[in-house]
PDB file of N, CA and C in Angstrom:
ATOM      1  N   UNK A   1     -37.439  -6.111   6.490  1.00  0.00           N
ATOM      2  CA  UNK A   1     -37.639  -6.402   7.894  1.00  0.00           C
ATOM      3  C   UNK A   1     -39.051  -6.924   8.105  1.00  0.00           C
ATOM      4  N   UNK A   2     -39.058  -8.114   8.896  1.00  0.00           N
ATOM      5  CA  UNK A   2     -40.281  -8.102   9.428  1.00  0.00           C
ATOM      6  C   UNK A   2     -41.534  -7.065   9.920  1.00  0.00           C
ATOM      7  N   UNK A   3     -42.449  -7.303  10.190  1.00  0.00           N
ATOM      8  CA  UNK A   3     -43.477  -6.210  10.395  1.00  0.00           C
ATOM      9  C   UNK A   3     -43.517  -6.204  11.987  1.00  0.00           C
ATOM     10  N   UNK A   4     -43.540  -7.313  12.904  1.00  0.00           N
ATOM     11  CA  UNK A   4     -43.031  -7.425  14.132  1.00  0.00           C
ATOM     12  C   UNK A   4     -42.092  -7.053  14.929  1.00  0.00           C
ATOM     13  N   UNK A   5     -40.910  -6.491  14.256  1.00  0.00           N
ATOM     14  CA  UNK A   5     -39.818  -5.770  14.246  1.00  0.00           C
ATOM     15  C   UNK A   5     -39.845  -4.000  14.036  1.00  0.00           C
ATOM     16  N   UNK A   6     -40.776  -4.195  12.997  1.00  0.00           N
ATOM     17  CA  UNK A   6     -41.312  -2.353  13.048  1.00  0.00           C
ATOM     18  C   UNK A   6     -42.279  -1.934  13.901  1.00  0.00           C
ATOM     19  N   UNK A   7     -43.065  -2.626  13.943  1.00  0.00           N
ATOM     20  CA  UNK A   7     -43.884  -2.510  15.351  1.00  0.00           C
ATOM     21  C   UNK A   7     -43.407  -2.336  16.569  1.00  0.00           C
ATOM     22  N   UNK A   8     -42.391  -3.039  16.972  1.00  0.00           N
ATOM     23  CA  UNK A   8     -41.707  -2.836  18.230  1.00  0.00           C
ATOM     24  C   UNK A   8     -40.976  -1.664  18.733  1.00  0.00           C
ATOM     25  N   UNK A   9     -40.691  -0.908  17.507  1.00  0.00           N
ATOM     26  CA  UNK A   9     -40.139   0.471  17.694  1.00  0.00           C
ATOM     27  C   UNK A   9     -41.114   1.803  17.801  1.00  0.00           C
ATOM     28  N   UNK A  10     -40.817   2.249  19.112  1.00  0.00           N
ATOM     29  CA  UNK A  10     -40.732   3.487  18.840  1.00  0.00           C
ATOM     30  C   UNK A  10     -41.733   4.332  17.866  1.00  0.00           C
ATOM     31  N   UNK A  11     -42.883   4.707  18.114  1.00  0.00           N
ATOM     32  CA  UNK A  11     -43.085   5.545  16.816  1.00  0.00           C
ATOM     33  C   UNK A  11     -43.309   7.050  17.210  1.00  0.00           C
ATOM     34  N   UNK A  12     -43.291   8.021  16.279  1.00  0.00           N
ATOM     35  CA  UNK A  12     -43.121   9.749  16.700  1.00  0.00           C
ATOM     36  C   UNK A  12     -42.090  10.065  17.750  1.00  0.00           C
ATOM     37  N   UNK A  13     -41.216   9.554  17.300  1.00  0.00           N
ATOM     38  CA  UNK A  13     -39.875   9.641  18.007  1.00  0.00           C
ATOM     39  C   UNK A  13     -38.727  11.164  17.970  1.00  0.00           C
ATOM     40  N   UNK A  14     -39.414  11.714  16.297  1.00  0.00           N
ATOM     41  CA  UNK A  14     -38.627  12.595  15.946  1.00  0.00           C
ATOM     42  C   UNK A  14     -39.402  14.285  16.307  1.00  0.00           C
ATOM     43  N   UNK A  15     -40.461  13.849  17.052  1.00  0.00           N
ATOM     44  CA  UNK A  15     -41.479  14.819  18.193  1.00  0.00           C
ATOM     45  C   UNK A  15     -40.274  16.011  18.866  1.00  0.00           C
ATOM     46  N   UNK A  16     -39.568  14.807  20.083  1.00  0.00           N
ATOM     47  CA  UNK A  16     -39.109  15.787  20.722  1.00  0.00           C
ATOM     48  C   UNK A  16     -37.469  16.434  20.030  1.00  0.00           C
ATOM     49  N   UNK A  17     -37.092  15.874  18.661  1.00  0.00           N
ATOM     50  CA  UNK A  17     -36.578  17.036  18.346  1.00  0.00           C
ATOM     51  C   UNK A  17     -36.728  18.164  17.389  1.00  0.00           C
ATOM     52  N   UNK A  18     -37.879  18.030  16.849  1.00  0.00           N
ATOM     53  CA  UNK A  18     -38.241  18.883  16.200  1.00  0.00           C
ATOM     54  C   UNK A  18     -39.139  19.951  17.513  1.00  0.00           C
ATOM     55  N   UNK A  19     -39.171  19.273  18.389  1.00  0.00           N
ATOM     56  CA  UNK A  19     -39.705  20.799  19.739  1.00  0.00           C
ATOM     57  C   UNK A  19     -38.372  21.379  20.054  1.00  0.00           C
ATOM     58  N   UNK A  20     -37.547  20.728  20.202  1.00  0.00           N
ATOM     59  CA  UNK A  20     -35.785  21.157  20.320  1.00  0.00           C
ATOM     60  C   UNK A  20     -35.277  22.294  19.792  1.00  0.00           C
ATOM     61  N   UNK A  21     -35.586  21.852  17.958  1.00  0.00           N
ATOM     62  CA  UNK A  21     -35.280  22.797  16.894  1.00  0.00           C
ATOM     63  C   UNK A  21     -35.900  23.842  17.101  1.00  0.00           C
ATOM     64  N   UNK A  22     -37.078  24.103  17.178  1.00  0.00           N
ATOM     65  CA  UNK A  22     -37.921  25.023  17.492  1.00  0.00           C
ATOM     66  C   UNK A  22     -37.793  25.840  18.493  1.00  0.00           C
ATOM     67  N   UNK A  23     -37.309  25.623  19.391  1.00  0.00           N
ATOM     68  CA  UNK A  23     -36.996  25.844  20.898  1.00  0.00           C
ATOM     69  C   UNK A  23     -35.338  26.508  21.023  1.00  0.00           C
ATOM     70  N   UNK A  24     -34.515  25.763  20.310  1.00  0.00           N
ATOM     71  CA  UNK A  24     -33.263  26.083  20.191  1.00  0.00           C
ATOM     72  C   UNK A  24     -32.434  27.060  19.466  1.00  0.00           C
ATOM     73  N   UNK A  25     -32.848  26.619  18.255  1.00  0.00           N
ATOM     74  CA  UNK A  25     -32.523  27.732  17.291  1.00  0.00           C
ATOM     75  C   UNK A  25     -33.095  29.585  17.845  1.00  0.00           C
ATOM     76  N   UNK A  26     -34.499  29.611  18.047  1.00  0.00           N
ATOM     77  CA  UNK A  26     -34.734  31.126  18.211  1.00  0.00           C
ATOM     78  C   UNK A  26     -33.857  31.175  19.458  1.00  0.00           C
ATOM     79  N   UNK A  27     -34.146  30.342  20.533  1.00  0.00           N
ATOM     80  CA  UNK A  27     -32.768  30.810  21.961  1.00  0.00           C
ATOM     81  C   UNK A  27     -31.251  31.096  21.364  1.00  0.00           C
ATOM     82  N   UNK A  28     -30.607  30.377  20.311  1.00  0.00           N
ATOM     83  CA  UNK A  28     -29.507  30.622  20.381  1.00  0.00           C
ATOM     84  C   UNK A  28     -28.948  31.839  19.315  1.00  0.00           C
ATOM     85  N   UNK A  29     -30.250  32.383  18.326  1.00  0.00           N
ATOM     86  CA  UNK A  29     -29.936  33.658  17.529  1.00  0.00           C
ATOM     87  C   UNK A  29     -30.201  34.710  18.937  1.00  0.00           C
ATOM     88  N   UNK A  30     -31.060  34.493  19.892  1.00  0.00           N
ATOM     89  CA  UNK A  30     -31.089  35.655  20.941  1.00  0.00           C
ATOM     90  C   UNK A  30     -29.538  35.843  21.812  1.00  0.00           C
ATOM     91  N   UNK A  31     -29.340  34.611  21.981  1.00  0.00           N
ATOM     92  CA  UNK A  31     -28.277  34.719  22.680  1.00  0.00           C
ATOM     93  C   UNK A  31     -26.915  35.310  21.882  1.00  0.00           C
ATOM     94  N   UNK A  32     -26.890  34.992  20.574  1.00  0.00           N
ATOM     95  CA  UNK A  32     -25.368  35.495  19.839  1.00  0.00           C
ATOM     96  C   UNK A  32     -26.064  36.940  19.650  1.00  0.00           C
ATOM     97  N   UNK A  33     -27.322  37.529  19.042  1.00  0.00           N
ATOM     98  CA  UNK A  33     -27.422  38.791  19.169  1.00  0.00           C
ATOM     99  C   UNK A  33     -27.492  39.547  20.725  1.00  0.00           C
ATOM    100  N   UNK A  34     -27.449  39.155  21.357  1.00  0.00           N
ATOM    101  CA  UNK A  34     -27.340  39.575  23.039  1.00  0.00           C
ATOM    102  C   UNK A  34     -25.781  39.986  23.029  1.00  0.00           C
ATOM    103  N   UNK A  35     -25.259  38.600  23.034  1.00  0.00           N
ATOM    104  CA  UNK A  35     -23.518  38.533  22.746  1.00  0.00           C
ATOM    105  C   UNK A  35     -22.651  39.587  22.287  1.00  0.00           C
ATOM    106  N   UNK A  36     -23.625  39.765  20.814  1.00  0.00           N
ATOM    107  CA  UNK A  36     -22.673  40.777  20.079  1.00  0.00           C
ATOM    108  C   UNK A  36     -23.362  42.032  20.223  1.00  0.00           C
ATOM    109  N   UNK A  37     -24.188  42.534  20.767  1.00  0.00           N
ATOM    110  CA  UNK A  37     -24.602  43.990  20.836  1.00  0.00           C
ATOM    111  C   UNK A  37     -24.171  44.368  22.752  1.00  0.00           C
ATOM    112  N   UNK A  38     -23.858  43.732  23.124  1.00  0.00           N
ATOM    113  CA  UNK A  38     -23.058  43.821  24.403  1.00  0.00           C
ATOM    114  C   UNK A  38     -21.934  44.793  24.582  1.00  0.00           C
ATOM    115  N   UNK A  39     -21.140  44.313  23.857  1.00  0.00           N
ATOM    116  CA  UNK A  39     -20.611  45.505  23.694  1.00  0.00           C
ATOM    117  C   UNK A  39     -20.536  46.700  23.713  1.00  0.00           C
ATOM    118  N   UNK A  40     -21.639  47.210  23.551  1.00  0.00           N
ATOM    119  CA  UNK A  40     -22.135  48.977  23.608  1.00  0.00           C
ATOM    120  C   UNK A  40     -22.133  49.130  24.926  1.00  0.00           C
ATOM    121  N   UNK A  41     -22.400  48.148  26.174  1.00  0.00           N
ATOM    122  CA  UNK A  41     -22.893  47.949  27.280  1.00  0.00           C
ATOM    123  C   UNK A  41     -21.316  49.332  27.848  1.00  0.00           C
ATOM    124  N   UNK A  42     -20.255  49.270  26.934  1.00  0.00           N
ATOM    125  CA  UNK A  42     -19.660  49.945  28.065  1.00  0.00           C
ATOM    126  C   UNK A  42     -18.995  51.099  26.859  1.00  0.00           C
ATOM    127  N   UNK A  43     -19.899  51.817  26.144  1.00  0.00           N
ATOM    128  CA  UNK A  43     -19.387  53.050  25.324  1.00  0.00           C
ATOM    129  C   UNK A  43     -19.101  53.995  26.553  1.00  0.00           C
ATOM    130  N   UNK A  44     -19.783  54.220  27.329  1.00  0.00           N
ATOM    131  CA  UNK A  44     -19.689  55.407  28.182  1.00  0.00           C
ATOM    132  C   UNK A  44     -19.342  55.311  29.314  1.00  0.00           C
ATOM    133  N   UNK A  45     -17.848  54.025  29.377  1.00  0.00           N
ATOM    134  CA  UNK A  45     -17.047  53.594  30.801  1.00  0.00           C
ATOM    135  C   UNK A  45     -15.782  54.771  30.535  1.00  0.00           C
ATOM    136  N   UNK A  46     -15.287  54.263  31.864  1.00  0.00           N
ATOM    137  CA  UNK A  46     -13.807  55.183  31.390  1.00  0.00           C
ATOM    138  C   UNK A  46     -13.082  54.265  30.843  1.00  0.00           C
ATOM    139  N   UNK A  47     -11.833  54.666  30.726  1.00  0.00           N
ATOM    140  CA  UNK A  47     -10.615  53.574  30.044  1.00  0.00           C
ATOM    141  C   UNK A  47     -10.287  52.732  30.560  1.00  0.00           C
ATOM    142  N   UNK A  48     -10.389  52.880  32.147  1.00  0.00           N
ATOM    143  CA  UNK A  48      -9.658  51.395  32.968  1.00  0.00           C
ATOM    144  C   UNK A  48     -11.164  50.469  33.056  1.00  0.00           C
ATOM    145  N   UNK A  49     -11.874  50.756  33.461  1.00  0.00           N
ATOM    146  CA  UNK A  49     -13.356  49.981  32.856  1.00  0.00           C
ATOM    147  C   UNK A  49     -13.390  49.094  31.824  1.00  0.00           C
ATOM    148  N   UNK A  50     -13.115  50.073  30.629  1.00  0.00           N
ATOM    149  CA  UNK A  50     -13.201  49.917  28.953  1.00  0.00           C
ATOM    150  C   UNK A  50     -12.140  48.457  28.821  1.00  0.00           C
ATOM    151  N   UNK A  51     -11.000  48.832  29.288  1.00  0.00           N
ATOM    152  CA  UNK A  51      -9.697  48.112  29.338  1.00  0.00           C
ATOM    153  C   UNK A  51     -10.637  46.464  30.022  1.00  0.00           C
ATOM    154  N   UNK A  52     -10.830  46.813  31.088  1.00  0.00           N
ATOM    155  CA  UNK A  52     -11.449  45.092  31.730  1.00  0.00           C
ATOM    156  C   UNK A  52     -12.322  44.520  31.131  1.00  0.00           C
ATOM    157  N   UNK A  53     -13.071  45.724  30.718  1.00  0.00           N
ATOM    158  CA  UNK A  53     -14.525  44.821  29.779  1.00  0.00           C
ATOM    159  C   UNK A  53     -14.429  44.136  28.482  1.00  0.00           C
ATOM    160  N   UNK A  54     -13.337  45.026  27.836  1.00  0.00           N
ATOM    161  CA  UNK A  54     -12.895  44.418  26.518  1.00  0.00           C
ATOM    162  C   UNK A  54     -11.727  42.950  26.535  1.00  0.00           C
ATOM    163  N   UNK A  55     -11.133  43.102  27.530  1.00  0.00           N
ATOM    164  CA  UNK A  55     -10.333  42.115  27.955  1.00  0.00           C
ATOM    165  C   UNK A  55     -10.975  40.434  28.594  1.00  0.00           C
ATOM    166  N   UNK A  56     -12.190  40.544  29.171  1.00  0.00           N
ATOM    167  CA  UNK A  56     -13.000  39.981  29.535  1.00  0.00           C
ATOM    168  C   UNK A  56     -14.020  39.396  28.575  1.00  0.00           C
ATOM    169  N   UNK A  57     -14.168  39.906  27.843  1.00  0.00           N
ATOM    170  CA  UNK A  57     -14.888  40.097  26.493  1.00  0.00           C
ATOM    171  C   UNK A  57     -14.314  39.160  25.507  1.00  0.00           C
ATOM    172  N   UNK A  58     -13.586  39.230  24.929  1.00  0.00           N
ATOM    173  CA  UNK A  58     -12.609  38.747  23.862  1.00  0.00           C
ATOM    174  C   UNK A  58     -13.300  37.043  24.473  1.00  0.00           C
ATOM    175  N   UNK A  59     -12.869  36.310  25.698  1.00  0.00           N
ATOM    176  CA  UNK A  59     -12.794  35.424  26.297  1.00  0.00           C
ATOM    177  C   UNK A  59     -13.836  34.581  26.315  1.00  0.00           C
ATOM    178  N   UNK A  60     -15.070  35.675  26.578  1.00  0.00           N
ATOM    179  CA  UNK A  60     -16.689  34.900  27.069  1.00  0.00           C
ATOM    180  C   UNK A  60     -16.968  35.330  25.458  1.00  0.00           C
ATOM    181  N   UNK A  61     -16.797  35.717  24.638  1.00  0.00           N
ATOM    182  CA  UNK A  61     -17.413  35.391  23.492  1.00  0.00           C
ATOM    183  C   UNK A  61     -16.885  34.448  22.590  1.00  0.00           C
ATOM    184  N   UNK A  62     -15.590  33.770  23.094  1.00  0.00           N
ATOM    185  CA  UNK A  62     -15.306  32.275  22.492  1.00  0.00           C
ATOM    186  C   UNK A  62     -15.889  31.577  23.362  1.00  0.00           C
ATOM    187  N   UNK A  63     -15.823  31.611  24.400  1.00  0.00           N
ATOM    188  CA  UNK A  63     -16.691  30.164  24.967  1.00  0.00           C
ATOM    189  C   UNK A  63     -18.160  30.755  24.690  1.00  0.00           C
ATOM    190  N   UNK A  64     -19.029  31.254  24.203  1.00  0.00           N
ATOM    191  CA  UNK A  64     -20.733  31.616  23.861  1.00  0.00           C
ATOM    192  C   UNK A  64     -20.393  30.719  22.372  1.00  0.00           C
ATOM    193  N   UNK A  65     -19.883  31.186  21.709  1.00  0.00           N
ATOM    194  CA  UNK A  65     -20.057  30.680  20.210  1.00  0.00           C
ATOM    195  C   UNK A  65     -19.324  29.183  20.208  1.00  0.00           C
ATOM    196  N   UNK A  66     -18.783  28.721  20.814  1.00  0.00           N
ATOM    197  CA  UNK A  66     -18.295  27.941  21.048  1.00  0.00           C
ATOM    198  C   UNK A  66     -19.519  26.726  21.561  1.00  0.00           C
ATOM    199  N   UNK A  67     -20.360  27.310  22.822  1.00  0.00           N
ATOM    200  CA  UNK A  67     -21.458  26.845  23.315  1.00  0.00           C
ATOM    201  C   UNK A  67     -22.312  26.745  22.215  1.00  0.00           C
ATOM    202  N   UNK A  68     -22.588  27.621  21.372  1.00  0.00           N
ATOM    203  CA  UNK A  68     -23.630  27.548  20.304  1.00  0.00           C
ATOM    204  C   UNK A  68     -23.549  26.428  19.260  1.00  0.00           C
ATOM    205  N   UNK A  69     -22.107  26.084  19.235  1.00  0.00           N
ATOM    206  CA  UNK A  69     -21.822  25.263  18.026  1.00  0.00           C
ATOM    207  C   UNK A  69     -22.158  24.196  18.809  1.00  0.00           C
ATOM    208  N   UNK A  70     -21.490  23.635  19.924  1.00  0.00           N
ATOM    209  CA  UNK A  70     -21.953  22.751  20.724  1.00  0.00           C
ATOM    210  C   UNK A  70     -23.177  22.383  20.719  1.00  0.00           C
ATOM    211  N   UNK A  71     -23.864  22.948  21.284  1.00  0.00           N
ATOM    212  CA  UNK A  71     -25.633  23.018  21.065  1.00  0.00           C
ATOM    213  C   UNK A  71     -25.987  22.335  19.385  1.00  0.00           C
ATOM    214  N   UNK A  72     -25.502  23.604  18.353  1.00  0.00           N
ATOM    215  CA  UNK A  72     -26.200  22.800  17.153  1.00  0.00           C
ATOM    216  C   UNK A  72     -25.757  21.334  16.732  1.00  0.00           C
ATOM    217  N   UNK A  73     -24.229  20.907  17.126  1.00  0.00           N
ATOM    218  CA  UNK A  73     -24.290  19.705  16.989  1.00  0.00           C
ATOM    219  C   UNK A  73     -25.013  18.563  17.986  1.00  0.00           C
ATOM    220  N   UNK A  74     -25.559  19.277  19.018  1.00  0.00           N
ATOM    221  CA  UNK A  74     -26.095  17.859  20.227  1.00  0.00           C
ATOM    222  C   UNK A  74     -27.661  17.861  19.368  1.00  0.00           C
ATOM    223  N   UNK A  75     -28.269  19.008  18.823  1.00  0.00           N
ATOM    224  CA  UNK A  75     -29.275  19.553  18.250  1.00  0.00           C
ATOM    225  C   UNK A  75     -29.132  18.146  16.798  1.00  0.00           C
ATOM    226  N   UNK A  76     -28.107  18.377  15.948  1.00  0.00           N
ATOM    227  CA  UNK A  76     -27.931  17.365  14.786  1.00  0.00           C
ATOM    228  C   UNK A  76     -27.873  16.060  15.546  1.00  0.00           C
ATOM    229  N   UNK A  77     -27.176  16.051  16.246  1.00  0.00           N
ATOM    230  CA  UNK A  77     -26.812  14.691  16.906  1.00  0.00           C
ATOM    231  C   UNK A  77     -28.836  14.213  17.229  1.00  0.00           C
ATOM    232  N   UNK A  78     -29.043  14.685  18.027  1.00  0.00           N
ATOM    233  CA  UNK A  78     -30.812  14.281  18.543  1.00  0.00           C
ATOM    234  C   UNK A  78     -31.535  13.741  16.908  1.00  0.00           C
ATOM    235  N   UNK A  79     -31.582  14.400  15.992  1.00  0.00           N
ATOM    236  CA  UNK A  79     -32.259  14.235  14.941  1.00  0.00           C
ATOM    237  C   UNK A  79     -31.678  12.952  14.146  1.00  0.00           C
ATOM    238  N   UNK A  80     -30.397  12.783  14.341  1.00  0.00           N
ATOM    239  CA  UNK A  80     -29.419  11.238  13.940  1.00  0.00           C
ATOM    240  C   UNK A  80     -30.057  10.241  15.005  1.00  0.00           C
ATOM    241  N   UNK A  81     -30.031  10.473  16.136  1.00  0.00           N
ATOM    242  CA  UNK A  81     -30.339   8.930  16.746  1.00  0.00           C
ATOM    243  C   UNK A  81     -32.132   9.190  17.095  1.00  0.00           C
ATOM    244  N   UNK A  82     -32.421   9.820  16.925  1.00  0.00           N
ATOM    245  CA  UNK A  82     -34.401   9.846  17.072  1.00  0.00           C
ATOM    246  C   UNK A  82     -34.704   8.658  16.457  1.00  0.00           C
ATOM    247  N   UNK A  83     -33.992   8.214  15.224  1.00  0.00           N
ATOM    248  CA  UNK A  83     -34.989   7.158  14.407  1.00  0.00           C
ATOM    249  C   UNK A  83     -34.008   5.929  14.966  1.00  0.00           C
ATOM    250  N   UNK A  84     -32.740   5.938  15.094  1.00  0.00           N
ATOM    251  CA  UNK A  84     -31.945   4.514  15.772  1.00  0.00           C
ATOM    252  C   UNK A  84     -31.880   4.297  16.947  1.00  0.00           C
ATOM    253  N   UNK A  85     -31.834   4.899  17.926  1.00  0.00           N
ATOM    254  CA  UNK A  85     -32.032   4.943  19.465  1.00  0.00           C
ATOM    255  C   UNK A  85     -32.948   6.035  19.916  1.00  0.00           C
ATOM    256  N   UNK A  86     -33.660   5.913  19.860  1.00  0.00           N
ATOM    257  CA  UNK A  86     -35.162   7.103  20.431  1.00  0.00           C
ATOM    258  C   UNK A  86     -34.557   7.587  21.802  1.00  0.00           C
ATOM    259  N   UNK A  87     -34.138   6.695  23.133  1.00  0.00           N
ATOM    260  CA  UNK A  87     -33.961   7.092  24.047  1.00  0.00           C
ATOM    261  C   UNK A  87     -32.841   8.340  24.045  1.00  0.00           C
ATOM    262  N   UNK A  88     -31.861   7.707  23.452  1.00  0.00           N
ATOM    263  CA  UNK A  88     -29.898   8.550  23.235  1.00  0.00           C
ATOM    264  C   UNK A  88     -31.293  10.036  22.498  1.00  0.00           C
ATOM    265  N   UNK A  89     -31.687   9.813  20.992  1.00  0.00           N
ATOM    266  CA  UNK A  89     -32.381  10.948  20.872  1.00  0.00           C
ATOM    267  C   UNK A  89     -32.979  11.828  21.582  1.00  0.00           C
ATOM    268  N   UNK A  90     -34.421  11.115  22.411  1.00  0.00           N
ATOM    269  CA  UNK A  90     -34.785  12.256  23.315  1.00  0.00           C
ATOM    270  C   UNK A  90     -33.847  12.908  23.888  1.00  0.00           C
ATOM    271  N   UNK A  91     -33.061  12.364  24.970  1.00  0.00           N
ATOM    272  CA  UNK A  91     -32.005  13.047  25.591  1.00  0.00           C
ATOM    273  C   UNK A  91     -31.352  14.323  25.118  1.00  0.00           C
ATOM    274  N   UNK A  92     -30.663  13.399  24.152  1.00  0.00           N
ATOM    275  CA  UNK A  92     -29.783  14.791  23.158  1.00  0.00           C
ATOM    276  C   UNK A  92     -30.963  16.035  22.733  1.00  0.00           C
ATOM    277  N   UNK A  93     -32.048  15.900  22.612  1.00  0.00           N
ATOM    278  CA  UNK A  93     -33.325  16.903  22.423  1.00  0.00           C
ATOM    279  C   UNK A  93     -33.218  17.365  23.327  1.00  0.00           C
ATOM    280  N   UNK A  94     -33.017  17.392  24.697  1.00  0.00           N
ATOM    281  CA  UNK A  94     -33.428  18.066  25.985  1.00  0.00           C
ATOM    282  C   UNK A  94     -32.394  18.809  25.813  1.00  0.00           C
ATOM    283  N   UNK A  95     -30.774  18.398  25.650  1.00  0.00           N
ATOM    284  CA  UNK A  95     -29.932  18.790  25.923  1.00  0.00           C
ATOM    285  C   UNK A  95     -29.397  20.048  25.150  1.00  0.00           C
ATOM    286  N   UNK A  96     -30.221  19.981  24.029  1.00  0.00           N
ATOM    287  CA  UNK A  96     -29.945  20.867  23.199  1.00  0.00           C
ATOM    288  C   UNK A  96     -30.277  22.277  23.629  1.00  0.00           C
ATOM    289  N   UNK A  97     -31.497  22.790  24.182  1.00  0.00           N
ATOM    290  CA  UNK A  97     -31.741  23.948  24.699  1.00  0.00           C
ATOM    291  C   UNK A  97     -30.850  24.036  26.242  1.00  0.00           C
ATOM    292  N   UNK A  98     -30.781  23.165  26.986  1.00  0.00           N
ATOM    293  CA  UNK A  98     -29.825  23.497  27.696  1.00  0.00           C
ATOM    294  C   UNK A  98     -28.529  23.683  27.731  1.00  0.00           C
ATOM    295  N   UNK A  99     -27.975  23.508  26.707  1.00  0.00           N
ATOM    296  CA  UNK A  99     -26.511  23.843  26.394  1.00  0.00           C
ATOM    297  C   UNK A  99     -26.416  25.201  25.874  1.00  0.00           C
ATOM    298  N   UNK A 100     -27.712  25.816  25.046  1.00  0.00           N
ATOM    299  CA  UNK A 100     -27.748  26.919  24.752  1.00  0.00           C
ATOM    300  C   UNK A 100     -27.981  28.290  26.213  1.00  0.00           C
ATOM    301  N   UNK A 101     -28.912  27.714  26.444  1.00  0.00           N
ATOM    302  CA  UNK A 101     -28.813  28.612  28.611  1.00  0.00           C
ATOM    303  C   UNK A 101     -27.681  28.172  29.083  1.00  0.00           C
ATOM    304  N   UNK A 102     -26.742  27.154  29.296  1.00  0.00           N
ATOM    305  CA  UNK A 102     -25.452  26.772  29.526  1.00  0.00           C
ATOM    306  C   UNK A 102     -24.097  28.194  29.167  1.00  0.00           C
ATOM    307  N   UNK A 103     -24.266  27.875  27.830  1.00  0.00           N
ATOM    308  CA  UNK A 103     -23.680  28.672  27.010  1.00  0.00           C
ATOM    309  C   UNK A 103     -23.800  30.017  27.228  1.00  0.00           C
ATOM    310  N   UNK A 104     -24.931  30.471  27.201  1.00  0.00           N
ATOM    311  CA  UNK A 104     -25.173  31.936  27.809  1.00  0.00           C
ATOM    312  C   UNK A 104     -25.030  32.515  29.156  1.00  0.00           C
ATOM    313  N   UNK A 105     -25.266  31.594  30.110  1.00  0.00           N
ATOM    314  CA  UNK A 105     -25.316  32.376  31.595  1.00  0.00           C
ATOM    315  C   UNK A 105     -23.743  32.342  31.912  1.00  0.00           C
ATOM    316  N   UNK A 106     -22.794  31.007  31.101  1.00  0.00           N
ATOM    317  CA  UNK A 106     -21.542  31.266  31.384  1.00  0.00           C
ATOM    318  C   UNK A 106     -20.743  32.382  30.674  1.00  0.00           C
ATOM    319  N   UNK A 107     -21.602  32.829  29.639  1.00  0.00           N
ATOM    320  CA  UNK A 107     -20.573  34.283  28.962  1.00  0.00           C
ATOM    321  C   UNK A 107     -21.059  35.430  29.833  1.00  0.00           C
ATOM    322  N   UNK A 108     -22.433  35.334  30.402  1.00  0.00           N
ATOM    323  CA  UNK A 108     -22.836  36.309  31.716  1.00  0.00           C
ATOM    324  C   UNK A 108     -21.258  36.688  32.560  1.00  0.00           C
ATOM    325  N   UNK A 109     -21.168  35.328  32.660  1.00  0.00           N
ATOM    326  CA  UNK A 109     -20.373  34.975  34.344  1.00  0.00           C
ATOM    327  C   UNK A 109     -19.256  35.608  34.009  1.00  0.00           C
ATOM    328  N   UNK A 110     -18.502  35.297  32.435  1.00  0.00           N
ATOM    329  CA  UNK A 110     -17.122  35.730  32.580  1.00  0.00           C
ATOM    330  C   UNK A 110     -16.975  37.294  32.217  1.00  0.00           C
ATOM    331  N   UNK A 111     -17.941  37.513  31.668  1.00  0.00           N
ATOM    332  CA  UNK A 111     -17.620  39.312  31.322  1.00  0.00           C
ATOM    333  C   UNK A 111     -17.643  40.051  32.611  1.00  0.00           C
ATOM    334  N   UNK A 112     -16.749  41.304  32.496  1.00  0.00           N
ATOM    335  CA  UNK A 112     -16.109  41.815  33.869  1.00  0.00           C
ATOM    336  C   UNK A 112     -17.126  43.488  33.231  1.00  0.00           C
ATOM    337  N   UNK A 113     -18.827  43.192  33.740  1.00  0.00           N
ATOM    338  CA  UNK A 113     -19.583  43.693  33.621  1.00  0.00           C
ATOM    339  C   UNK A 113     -18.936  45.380  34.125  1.00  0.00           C
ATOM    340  N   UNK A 114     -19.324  46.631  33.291  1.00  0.00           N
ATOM    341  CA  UNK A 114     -19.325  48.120  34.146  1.00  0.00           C
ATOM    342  C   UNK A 114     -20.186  48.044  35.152  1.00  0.00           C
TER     343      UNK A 114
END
């Protein structure tokens, strides 16, 4: 390639997803350990309690891990287009920690809290 052509691009492009990675990854081990120690949240309900929470449960912890996987691929995805489309990259960088708070406040929402 020309040198006029490399010049024109973009340079430290792969900045904002390596702040992403950094940013994302520790949010989304908090959030699956949040997820899965939740559970205890209702050792000391009664049975019809126990019964909703676990039922409720089952549900918001496929859509959390579900969200998480989501996340790490928009997370891979950012680090694929950083060096071919910088713009599509940044984006997908932003998006990555927000899919992970996405992901979490909606397993909040669906568990049928004691």
């Amino acid at each position: 390639m020309p040198d006029d052509v490399m010049d024109s691009r973009p340079r430290r492009t792969w900045i904002a997803s390596l702040i992403s990675t950094i940013v994302t990854l520790p949010l989304a081990f908090f959030a699956l350990v949040f997820g899965g120690l939740s559970p205890m949240a209702c050792d000391s309900c009664s049975e019809a309690d126990s019964d909703r929470f676990d039922a409720s449960f089952g549900s918001a912890w496929t859509v959390l891990c579900c969200g998480l996987v989501l996340a790490l691929g928009v997370l891979v995805a950012s680090w694929v287009f950083s060096r071919r489309r910088p713009p599509a990259g940044l984006a997908l960088a932003v998006l990555a920690p927000g899919t992970v708070f996405v992901a979490w406040v909606t397993f909040m929402a669906l568990v049928d809290w004691p």
